[in-house]
Protein backbone atom coordinates (compact mmCIF):
# COMPACT_ATOMS: atom_id res chain seq x y z
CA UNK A 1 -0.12 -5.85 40.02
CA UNK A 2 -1.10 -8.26 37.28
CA UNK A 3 -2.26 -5.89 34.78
CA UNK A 4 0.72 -3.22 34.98
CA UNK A 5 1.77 -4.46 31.27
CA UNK A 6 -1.09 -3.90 29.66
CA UNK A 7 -2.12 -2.77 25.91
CA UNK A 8 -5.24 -2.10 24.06
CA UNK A 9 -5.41 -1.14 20.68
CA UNK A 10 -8.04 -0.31 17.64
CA UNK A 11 -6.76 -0.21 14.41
CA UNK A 12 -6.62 -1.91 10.99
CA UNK A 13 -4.41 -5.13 9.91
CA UNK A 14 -1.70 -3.27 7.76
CA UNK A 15 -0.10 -6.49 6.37
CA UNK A 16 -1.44 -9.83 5.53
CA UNK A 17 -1.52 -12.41 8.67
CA UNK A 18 1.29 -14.77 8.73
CA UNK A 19 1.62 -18.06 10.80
CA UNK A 20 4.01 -20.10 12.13
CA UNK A 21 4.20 -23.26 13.83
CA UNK A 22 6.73 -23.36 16.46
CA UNK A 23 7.05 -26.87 17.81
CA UNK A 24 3.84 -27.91 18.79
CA UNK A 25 2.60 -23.80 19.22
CA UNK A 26 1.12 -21.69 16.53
CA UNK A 27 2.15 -18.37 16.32
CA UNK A 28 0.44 -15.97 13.95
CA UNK A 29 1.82 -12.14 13.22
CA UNK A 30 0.05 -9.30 11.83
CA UNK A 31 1.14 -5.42 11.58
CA UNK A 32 -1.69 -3.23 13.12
CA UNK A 33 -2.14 0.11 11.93
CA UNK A 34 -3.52 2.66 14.73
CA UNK A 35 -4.18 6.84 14.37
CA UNK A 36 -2.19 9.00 16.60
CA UNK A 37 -4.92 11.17 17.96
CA UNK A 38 -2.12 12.47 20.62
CA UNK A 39 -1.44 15.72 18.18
CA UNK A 40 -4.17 17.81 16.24
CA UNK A 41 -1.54 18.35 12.77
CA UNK A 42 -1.91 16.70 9.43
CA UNK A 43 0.92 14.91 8.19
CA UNK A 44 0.88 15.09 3.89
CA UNK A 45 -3.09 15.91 4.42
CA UNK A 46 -3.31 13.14 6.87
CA UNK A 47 -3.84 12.06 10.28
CA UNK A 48 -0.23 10.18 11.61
CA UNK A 49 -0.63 6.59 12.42
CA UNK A 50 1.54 4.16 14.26
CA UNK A 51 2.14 0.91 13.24
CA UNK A 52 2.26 -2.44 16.48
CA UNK A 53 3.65 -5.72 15.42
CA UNK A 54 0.88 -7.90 16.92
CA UNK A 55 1.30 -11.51 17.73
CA UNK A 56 -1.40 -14.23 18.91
CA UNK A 57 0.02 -17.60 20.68
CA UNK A 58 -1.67 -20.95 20.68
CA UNK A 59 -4.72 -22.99 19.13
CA UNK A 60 -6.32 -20.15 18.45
CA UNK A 61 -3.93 -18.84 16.06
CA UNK A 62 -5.10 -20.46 13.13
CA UNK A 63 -8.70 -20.05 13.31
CA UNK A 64 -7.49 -16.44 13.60
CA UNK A 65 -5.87 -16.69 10.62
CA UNK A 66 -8.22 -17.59 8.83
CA UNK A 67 -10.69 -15.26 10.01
CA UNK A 68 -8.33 -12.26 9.79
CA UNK A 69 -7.73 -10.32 6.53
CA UNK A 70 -5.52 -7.20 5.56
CA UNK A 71 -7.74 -4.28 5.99
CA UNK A 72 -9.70 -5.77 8.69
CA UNK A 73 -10.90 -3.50 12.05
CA UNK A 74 -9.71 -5.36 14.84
CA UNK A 75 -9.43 -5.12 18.83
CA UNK A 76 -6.07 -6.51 20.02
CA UNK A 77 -6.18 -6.57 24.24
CA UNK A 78 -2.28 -7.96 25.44
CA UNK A 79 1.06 -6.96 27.13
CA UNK A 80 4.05 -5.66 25.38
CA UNK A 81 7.21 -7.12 25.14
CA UNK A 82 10.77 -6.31 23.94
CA UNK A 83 12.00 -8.92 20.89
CA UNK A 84 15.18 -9.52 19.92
CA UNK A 85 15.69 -11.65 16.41
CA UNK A 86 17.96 -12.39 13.94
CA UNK A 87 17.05 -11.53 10.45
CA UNK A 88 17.90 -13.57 7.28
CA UNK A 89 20.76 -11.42 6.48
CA UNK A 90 22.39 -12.36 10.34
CA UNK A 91 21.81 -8.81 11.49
CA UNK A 92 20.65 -8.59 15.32
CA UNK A 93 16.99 -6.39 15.10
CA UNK A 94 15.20 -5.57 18.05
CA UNK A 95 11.16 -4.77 17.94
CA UNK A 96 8.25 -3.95 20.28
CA UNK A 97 5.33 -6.64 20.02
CA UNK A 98 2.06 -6.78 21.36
CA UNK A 99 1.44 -10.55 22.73
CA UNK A 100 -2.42 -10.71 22.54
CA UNK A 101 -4.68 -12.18 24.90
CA UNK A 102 -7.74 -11.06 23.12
CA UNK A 103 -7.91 -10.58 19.27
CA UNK A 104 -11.49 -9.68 18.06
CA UNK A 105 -12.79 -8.62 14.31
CA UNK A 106 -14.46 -5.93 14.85
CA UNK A 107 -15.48 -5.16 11.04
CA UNK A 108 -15.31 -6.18 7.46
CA UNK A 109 -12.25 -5.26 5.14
CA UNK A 110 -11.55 -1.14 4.28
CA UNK A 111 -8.62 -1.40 2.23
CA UNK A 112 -9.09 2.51 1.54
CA UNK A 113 -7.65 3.30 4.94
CA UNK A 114 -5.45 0.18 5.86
CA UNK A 115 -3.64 0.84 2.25
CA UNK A 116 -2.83 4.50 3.37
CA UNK A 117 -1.21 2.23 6.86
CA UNK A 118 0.63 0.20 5.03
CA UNK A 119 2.35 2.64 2.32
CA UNK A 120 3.82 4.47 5.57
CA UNK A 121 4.50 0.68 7.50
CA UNK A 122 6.65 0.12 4.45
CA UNK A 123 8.59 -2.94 4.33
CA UNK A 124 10.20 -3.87 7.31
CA UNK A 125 11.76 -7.21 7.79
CA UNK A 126 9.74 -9.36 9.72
CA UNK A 127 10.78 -11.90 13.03
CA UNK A 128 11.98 -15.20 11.60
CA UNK A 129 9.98 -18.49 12.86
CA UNK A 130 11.93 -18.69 15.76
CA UNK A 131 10.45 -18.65 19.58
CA UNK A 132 11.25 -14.77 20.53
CA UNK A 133 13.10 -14.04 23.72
CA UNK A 134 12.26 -11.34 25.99
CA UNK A 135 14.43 -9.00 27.21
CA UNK A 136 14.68 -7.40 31.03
């Protein structure tokens, strides 16, 4: 029953890494962009991606940083969780983030495709530095 929550994605970084210190854990957050191969149609001559808020926990974080650009092809292996943040404007948001156990760099940087992911990511706002809190 461990393994019921349970994500693994392929895709390219669609925004820059960021990360955050929270008390004495490091945090670091990245957008992920990843093609919807679930329909066959072209959307504006091209195939529909999603886009996962990805976040990595612990010591690890910032030697992930560093190693992690925009454009990168990267495995993320985690659970998904429900987030619910205030943004700087003190408007409630609510998001679904990957929490990854595994984080890997599969390839070198193609901005050619991850700047087609992050045109339709657009610019969301993004979870403030505060520790996020699940919700049932």
């Amino acid at each position: 029953m461990k393994h019921l929550n349970r994500i693994t994605l392929v895709g390219f970084v669609a925004s820059e890494p960021m990360l955050q210190k929270l008390g004495d854990t490091h945090v670091m957050r990245l957008k992920l962009s990843v093609q919807d191969r679930s329909t066959r149609r072209l959307v504006a001559g091209k195939t529909p991606r999603e886009i996962f808020h990805v976040a990595a926990f612990g010591q690890a974080a910032p030697t992930q940083h560093r190693g992690i650009r925009y454009g990168d092809r990267i495995f993320v292996d985690g659970s998904g969780h429900h987030v619910e943040y205030t943004d700087r404007k003190s408007i409630k948001r609510a998001l679904f983030e990957v929490h990854a156990h595994i984080l890997l760099r599969l390839s070198d940087t193609l901005v050619s495709d991850a700047t087609a992911a992050t045109e339709e990511a657009g610019s969301a706002d993004e979870p403030p530095a505060s520790e996020p809190s699940e919700v049932a």
